[in-house]
PDB file of N, CA and C in Angstrom:
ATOM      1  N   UNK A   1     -54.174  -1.281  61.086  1.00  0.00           N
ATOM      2  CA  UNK A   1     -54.646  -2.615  61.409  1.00  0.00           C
ATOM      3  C   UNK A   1     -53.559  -3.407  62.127  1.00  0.00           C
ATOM      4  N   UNK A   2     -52.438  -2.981  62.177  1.00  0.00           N
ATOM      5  CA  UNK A   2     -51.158  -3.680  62.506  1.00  0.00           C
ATOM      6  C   UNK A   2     -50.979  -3.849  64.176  1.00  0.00           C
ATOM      7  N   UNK A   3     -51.605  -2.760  64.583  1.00  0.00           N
ATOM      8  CA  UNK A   3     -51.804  -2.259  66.215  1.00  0.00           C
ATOM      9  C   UNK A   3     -52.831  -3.539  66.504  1.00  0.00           C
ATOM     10  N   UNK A   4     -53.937  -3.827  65.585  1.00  0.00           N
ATOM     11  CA  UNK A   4     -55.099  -4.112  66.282  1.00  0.00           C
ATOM     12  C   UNK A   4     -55.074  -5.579  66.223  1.00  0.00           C
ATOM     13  N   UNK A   5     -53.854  -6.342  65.144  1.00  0.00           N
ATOM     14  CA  UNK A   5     -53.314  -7.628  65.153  1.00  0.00           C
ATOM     15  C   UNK A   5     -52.913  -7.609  66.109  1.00  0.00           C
ATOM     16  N   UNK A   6     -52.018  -7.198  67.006  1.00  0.00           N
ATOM     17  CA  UNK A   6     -50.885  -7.467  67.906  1.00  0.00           C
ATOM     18  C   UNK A   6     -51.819  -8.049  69.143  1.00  0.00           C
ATOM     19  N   UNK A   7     -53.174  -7.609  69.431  1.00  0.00           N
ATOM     20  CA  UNK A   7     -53.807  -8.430  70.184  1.00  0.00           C
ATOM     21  C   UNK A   7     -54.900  -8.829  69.919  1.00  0.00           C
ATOM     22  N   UNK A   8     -54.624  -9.356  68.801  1.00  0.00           N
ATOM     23  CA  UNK A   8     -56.013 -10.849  67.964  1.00  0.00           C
ATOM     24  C   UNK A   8     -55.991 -11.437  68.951  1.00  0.00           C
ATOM     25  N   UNK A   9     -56.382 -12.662  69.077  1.00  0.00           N
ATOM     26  CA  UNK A   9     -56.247 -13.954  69.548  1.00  0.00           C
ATOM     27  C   UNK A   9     -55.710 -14.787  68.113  1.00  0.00           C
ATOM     28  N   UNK A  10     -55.519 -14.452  67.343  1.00  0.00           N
ATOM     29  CA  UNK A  10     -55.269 -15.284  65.917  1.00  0.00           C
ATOM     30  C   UNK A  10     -54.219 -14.853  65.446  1.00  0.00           C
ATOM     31  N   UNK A  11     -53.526 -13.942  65.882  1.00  0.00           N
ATOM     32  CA  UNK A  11     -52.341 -13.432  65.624  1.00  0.00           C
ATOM     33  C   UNK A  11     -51.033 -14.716  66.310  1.00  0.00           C
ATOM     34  N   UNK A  12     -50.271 -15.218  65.275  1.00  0.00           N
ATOM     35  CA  UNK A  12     -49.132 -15.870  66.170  1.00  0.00           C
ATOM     36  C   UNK A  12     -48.216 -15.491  65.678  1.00  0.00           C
ATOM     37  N   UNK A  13     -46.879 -16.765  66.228  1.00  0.00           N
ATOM     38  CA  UNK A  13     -45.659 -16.808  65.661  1.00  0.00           C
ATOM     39  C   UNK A  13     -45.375 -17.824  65.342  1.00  0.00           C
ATOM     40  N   UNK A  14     -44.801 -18.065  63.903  1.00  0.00           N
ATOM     41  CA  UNK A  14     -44.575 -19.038  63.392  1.00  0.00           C
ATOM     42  C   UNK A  14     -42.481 -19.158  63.720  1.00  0.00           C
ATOM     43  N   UNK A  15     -42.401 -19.913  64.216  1.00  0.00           N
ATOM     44  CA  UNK A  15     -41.014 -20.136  64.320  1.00  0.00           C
ATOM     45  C   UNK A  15     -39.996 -20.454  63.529  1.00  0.00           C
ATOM     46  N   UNK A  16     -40.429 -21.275  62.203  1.00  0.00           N
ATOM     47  CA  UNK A  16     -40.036 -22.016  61.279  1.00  0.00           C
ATOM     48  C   UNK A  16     -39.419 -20.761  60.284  1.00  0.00           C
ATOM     49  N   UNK A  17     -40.800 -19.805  59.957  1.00  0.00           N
ATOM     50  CA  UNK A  17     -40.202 -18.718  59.306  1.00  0.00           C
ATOM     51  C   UNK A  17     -40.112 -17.204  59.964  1.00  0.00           C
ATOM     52  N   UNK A  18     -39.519 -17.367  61.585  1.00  0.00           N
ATOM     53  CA  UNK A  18     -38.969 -16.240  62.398  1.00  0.00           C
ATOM     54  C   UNK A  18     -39.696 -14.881  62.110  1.00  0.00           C
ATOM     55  N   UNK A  19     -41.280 -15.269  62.022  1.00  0.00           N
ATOM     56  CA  UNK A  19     -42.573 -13.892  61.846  1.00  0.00           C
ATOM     57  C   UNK A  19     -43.949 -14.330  62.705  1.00  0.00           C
ATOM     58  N   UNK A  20     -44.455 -12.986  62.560  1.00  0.00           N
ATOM     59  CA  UNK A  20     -45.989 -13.263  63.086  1.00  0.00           C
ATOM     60  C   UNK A  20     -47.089 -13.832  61.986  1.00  0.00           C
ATOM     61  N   UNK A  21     -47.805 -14.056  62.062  1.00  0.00           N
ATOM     62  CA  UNK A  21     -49.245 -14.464  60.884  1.00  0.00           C
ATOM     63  C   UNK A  21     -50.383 -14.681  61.791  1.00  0.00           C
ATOM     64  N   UNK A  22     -51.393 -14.125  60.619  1.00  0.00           N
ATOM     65  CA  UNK A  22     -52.635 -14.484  61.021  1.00  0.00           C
ATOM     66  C   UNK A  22     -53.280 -15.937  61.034  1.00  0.00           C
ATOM     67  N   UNK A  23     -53.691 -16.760  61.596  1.00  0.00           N
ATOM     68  CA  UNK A  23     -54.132 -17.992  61.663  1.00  0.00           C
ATOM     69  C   UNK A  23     -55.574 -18.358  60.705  1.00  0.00           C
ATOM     70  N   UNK A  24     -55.912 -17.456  60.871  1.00  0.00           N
ATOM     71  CA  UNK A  24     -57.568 -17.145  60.261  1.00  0.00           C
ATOM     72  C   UNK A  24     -57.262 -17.517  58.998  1.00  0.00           C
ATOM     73  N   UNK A  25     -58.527 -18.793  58.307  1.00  0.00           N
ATOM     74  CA  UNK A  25     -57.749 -19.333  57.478  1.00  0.00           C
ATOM     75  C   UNK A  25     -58.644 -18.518  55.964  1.00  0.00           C
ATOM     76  N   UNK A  26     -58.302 -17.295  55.595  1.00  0.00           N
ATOM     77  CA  UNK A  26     -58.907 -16.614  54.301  1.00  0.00           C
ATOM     78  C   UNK A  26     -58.377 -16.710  53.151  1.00  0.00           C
ATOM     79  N   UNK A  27     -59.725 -16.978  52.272  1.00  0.00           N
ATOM     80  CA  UNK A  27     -59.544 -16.880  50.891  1.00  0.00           C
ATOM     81  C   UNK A  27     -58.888 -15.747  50.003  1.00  0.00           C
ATOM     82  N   UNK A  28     -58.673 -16.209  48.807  1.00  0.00           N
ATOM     83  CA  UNK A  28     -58.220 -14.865  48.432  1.00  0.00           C
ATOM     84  C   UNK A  28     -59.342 -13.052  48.294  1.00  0.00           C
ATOM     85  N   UNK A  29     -60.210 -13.269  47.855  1.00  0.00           N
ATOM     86  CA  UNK A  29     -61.155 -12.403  47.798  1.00  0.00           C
ATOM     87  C   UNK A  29     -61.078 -11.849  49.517  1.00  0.00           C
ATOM     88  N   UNK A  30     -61.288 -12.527  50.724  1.00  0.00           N
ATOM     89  CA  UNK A  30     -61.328 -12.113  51.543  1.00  0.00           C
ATOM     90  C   UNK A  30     -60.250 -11.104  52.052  1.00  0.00           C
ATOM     91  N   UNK A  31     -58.601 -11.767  51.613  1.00  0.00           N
ATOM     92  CA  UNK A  31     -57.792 -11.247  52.045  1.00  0.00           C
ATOM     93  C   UNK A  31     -57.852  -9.572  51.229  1.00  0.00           C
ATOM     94  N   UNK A  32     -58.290  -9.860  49.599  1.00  0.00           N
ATOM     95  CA  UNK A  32     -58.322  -8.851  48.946  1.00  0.00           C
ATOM     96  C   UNK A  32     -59.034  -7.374  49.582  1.00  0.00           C
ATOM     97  N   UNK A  33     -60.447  -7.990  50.003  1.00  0.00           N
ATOM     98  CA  UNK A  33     -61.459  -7.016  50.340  1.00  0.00           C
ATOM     99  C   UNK A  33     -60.638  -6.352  52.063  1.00  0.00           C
ATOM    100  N   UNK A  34     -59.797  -7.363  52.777  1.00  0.00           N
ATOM    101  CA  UNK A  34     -59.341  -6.566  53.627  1.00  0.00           C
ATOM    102  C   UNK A  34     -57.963  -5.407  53.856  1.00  0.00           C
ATOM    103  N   UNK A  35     -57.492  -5.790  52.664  1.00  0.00           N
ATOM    104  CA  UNK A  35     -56.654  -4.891  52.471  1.00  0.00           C
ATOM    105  C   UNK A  35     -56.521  -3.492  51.882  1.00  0.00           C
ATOM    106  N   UNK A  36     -57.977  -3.762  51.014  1.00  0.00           N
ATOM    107  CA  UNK A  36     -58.607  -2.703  50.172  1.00  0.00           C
ATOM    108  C   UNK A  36     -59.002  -1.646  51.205  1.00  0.00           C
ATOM    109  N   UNK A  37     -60.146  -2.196  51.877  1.00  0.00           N
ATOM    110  CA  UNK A  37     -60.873  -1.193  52.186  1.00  0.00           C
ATOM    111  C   UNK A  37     -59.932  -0.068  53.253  1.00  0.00           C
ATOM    112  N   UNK A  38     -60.751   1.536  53.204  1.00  0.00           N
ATOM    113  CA  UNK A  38     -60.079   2.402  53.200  1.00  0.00           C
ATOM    114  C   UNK A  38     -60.567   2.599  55.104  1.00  0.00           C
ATOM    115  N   UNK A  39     -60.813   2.188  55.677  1.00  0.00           N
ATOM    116  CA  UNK A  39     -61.148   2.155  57.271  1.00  0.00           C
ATOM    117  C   UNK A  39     -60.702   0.484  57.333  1.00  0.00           C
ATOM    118  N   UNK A  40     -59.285   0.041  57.545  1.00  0.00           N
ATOM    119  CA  UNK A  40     -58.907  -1.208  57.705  1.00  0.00           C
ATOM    120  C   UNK A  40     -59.184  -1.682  59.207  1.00  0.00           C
ATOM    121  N   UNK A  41     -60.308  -2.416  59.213  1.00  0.00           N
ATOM    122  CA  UNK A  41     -61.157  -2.721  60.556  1.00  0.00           C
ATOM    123  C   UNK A  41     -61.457  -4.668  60.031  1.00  0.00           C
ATOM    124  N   UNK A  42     -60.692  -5.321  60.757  1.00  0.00           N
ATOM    125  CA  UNK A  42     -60.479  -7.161  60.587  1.00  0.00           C
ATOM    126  C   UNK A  42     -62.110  -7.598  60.916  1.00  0.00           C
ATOM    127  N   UNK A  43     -62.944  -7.870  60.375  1.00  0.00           N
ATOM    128  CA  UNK A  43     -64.304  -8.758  60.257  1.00  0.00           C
ATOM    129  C   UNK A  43     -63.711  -9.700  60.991  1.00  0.00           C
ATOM    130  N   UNK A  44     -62.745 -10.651  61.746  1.00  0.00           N
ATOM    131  CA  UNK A  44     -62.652 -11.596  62.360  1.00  0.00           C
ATOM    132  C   UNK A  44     -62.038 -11.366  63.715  1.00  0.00           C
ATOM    133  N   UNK A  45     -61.695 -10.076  63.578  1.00  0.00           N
ATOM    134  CA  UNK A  45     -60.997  -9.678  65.257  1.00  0.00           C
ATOM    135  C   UNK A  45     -61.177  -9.935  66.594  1.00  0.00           C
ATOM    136  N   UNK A  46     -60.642 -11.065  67.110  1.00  0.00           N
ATOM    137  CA  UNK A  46     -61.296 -11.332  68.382  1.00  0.00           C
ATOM    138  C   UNK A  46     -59.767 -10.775  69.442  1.00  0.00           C
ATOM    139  N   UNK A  47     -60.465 -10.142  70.595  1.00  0.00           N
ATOM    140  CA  UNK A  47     -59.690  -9.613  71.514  1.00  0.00           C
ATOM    141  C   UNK A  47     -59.014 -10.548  72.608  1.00  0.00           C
ATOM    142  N   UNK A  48     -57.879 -10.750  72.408  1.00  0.00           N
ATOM    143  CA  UNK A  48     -56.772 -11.325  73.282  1.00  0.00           C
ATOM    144  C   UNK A  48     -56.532 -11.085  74.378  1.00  0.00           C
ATOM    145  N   UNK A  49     -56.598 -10.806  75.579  1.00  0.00           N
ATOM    146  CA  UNK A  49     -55.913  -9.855  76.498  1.00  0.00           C
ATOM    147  C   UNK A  49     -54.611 -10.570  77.120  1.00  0.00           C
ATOM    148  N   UNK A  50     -53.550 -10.216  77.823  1.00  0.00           N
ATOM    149  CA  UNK A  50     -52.175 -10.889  77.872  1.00  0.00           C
ATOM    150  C   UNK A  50     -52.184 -11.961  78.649  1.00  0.00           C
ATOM    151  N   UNK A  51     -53.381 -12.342  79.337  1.00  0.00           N
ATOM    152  CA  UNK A  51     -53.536 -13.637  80.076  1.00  0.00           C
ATOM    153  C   UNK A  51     -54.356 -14.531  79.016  1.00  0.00           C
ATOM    154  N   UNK A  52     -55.003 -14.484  77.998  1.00  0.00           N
ATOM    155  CA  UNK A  52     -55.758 -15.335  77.785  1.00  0.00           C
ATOM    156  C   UNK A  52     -54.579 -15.709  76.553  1.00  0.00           C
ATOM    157  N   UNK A  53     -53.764 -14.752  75.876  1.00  0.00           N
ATOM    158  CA  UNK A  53     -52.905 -15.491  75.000  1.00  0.00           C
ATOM    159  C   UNK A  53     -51.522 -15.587  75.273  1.00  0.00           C
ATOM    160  N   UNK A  54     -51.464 -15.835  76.740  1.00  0.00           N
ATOM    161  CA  UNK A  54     -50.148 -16.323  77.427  1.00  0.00           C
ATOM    162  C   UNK A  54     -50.600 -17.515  77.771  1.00  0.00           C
ATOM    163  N   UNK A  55     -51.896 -18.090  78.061  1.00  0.00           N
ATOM    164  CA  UNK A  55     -52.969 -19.528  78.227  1.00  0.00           C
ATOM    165  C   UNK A  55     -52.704 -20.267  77.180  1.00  0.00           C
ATOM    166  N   UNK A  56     -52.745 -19.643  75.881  1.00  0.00           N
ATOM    167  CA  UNK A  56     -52.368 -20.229  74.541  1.00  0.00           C
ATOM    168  C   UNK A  56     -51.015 -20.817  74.603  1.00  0.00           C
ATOM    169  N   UNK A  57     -50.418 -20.677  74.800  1.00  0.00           N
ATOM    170  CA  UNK A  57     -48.765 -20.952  74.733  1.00  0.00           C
ATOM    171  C   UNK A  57     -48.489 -22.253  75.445  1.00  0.00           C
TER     172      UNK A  57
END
């Protein structure tokens, strides 16, 4: 799933604490059920491409 963050659109960088995070704002159960399951595939994954989240910035 780590590959398929790197071009979320919800994927950032937080500067404050020098990492990436997801923006997507999930509950705990949600975060639970996505870490669990055994085909780790993000229910919120929206595709970034390097112009639309270089637009972001």
């Amino acid at each position: 799933m780590e590959n398929e963050c790197e071009t979320c659109w919800y994927y950032d960088y937080d500067e404050e604490y020098d990492e990436y995070y997801c923006k997507m704002d999930l509950d705990e159960d949600e975060v639970y059920r996505l870490y669990t399951n055994p085909k780790p595939h993000c229910p919120y994954y929206r595709q970034g491409d390097d112009y639309t989240l270089a637009r972001r910035q």
